[in-house]
PDB file of N, CA and C in Angstrom:
ATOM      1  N   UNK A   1      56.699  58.239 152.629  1.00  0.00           N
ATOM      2  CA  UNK A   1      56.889  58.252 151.191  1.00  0.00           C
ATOM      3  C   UNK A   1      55.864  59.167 150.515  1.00  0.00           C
ATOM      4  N   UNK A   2      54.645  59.302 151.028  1.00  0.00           N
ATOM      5  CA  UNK A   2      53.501  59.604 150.346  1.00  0.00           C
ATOM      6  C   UNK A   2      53.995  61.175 150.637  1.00  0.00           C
ATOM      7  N   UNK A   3      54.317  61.492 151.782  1.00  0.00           N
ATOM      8  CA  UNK A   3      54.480  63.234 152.374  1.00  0.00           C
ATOM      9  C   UNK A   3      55.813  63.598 151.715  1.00  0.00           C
ATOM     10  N   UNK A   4      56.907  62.935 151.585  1.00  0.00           N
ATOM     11  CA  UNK A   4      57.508  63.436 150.274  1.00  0.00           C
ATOM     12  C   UNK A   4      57.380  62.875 148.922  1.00  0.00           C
ATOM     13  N   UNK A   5      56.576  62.857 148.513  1.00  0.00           N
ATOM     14  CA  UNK A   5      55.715  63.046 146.907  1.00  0.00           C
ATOM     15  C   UNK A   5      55.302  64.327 146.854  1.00  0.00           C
ATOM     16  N   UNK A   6      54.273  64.906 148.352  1.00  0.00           N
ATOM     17  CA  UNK A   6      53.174  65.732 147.939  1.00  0.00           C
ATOM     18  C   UNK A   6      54.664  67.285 147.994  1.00  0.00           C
ATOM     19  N   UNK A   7      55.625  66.555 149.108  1.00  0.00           N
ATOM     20  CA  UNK A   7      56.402  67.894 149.094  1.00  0.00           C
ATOM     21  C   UNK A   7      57.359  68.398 147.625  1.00  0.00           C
ATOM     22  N   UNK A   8      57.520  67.365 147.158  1.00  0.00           N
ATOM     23  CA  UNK A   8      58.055  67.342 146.074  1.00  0.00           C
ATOM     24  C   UNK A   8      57.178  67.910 144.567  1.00  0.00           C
ATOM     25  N   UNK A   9      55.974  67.482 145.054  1.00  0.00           N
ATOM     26  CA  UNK A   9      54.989  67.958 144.243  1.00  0.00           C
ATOM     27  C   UNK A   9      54.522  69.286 144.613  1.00  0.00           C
ATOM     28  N   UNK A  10      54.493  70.025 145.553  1.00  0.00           N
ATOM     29  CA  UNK A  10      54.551  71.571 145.884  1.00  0.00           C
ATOM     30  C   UNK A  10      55.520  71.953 145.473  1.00  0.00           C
ATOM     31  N   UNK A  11      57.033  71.589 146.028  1.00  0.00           N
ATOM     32  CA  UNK A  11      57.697  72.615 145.420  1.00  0.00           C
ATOM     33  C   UNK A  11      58.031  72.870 143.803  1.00  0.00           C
ATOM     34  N   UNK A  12      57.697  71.654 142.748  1.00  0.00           N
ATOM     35  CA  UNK A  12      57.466  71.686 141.720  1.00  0.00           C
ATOM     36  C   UNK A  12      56.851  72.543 141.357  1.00  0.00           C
ATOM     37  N   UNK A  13      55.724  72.741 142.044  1.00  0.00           N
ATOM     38  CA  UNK A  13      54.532  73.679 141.421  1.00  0.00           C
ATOM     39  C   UNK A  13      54.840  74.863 141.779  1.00  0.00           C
ATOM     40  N   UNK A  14      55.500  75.042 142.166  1.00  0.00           N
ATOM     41  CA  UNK A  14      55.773  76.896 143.114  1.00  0.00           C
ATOM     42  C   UNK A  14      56.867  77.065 142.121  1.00  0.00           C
ATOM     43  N   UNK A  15      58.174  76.366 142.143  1.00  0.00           N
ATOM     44  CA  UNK A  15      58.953  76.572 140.872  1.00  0.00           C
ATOM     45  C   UNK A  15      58.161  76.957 139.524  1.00  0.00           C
ATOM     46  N   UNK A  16      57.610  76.284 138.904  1.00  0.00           N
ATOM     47  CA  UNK A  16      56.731  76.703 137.530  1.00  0.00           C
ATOM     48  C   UNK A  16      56.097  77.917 138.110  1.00  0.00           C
ATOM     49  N   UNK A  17      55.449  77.639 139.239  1.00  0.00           N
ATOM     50  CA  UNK A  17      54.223  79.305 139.176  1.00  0.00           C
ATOM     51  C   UNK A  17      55.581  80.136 139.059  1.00  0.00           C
ATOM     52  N   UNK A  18      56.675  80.194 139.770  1.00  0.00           N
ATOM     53  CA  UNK A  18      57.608  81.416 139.683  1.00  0.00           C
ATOM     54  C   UNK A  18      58.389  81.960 138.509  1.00  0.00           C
ATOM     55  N   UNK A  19      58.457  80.834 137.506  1.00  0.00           N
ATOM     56  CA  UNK A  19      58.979  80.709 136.135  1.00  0.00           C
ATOM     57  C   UNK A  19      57.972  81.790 135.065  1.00  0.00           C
ATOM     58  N   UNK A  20      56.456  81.568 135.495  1.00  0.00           N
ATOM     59  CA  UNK A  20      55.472  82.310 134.465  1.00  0.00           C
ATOM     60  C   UNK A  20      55.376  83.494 134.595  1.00  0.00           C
ATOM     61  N   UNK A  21      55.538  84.324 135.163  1.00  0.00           N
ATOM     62  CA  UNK A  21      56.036  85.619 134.993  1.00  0.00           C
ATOM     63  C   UNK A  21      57.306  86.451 134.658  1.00  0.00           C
ATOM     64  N   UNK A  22      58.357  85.591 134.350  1.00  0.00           N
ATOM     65  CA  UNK A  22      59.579  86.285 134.009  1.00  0.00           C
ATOM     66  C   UNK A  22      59.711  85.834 132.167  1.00  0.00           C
ATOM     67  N   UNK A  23      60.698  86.712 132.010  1.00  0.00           N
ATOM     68  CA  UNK A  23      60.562  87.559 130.716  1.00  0.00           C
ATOM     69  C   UNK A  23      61.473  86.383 130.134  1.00  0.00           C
ATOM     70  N   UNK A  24      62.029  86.635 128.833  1.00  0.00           N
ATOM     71  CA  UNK A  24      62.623  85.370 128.194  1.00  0.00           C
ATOM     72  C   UNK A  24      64.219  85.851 128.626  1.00  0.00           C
ATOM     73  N   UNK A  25      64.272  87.302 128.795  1.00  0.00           N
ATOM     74  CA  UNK A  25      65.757  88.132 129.353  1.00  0.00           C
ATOM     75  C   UNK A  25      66.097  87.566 130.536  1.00  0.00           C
ATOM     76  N   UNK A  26      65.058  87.227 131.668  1.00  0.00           N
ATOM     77  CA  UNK A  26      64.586  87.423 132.946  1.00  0.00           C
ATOM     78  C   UNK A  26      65.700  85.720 132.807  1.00  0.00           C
ATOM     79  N   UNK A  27      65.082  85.007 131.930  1.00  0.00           N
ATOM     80  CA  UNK A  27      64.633  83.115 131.848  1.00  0.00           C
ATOM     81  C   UNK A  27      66.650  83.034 131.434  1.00  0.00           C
ATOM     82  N   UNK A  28      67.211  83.916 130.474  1.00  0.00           N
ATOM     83  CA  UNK A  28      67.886  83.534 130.159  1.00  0.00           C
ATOM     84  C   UNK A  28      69.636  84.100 130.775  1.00  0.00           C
ATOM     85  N   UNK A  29      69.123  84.833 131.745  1.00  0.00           N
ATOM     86  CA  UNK A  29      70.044  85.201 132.978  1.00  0.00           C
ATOM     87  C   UNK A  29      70.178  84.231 134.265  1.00  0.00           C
ATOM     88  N   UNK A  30      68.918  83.471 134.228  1.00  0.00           N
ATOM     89  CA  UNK A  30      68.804  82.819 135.111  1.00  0.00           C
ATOM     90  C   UNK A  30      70.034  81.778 134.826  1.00  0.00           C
ATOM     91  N   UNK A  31      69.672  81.053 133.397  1.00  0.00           N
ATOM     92  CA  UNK A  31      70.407  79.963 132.712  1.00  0.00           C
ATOM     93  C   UNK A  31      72.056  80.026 132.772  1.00  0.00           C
ATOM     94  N   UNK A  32      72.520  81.546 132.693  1.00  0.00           N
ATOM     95  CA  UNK A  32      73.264  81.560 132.993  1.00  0.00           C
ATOM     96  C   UNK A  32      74.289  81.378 133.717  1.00  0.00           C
ATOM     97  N   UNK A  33      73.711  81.745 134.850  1.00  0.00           N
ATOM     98  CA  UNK A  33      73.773  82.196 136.590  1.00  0.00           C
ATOM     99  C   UNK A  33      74.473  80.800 136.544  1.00  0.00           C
ATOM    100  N   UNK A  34      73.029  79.539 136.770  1.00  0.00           N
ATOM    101  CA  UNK A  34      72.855  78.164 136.927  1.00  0.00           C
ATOM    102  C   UNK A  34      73.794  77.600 136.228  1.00  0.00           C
ATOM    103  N   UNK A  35      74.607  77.675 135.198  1.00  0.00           N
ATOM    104  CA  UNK A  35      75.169  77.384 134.480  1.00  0.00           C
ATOM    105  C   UNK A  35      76.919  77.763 135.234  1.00  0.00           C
ATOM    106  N   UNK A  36      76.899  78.615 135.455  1.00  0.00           N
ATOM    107  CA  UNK A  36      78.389  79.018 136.090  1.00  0.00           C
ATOM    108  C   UNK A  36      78.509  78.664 137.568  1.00  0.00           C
ATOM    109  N   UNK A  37      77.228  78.720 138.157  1.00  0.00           N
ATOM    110  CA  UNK A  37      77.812  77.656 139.218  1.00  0.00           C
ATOM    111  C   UNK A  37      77.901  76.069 139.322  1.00  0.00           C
ATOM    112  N   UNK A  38      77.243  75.652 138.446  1.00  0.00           N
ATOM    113  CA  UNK A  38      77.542  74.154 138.041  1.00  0.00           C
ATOM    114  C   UNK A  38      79.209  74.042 137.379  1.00  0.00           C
ATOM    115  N   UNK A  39      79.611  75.283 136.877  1.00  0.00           N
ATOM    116  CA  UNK A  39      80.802  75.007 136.545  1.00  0.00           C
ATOM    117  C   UNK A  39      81.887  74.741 137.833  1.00  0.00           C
ATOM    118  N   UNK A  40      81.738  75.851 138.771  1.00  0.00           N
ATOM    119  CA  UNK A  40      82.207  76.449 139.468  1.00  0.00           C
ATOM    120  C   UNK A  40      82.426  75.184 140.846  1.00  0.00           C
ATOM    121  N   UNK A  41      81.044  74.056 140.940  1.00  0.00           N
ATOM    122  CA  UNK A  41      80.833  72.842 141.434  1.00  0.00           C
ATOM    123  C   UNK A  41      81.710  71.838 141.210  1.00  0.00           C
ATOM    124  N   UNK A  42      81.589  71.555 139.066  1.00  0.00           N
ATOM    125  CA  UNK A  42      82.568  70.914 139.010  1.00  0.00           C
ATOM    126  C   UNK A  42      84.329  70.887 139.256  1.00  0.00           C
ATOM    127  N   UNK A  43      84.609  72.267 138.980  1.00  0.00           N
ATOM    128  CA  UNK A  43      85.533  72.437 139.269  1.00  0.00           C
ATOM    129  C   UNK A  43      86.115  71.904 141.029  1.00  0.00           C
ATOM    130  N   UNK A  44      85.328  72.474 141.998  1.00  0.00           N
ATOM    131  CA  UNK A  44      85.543  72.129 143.358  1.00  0.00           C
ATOM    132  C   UNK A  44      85.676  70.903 143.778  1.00  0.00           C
ATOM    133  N   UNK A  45      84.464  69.968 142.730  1.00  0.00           N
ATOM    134  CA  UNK A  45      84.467  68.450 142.809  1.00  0.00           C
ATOM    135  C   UNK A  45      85.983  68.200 142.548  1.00  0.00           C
ATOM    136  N   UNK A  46      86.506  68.495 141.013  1.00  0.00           N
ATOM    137  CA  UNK A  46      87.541  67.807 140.134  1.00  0.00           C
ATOM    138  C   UNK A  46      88.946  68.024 141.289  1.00  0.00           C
ATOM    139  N   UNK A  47      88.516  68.961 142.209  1.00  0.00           N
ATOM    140  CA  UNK A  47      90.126  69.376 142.904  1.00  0.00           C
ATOM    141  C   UNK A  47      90.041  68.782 144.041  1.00  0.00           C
ATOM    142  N   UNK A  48      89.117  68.479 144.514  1.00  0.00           N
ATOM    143  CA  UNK A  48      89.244  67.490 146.161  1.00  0.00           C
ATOM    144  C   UNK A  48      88.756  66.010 145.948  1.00  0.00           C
ATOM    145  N   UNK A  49      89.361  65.525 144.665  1.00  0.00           N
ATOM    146  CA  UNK A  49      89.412  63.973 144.595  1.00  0.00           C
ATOM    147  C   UNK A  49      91.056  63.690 144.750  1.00  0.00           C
ATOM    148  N   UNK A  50      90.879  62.718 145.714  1.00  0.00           N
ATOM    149  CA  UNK A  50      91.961  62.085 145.722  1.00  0.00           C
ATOM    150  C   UNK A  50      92.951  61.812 144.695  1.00  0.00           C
ATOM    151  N   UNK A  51      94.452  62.251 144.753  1.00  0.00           N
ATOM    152  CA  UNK A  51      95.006  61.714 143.097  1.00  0.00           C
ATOM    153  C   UNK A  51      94.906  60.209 142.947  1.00  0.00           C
ATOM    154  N   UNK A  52      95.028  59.744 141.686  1.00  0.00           N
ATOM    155  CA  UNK A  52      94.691  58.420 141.309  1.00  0.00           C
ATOM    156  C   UNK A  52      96.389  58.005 141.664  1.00  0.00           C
ATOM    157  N   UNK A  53      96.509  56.623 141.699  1.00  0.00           N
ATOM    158  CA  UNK A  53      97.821  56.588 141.830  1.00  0.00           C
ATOM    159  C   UNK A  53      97.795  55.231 140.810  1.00  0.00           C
ATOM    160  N   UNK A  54      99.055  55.209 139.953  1.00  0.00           N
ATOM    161  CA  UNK A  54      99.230  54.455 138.763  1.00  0.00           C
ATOM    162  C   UNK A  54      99.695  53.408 138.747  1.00  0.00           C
ATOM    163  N   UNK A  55      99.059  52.488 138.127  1.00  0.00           N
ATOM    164  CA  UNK A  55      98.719  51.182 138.327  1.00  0.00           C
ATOM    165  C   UNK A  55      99.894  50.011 137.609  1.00  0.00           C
TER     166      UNK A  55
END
């Protein structure tokens, strides 16, 4: 438990150190990006659920 805290707590910190050098252009391409594949997720989710069948 304790060795994933500290890992969890590194990669936290490496995320932020990697965040402080990019530009607000840099920050808001990223958002993007992240943003269309979360779409792109849900979508994949919404199509390989089982159909509901009516009650």
């Amino acid at each position: 438990m304790l060795l994933r805290l500290a890992y969890l707590a590194a990669t936290n910190a490496l995320a932020f150190l990697r965040l402080l050098p990019m530009s607000d252009r840099d920050k808001d391409i990223e958002i993007l990006v992240l943003r269309h594949q979360l779409l792109v997720l849900q979508r994949q989710a919404r199509s390989s659920q089982p159909p509901s069948t009516p009650s």
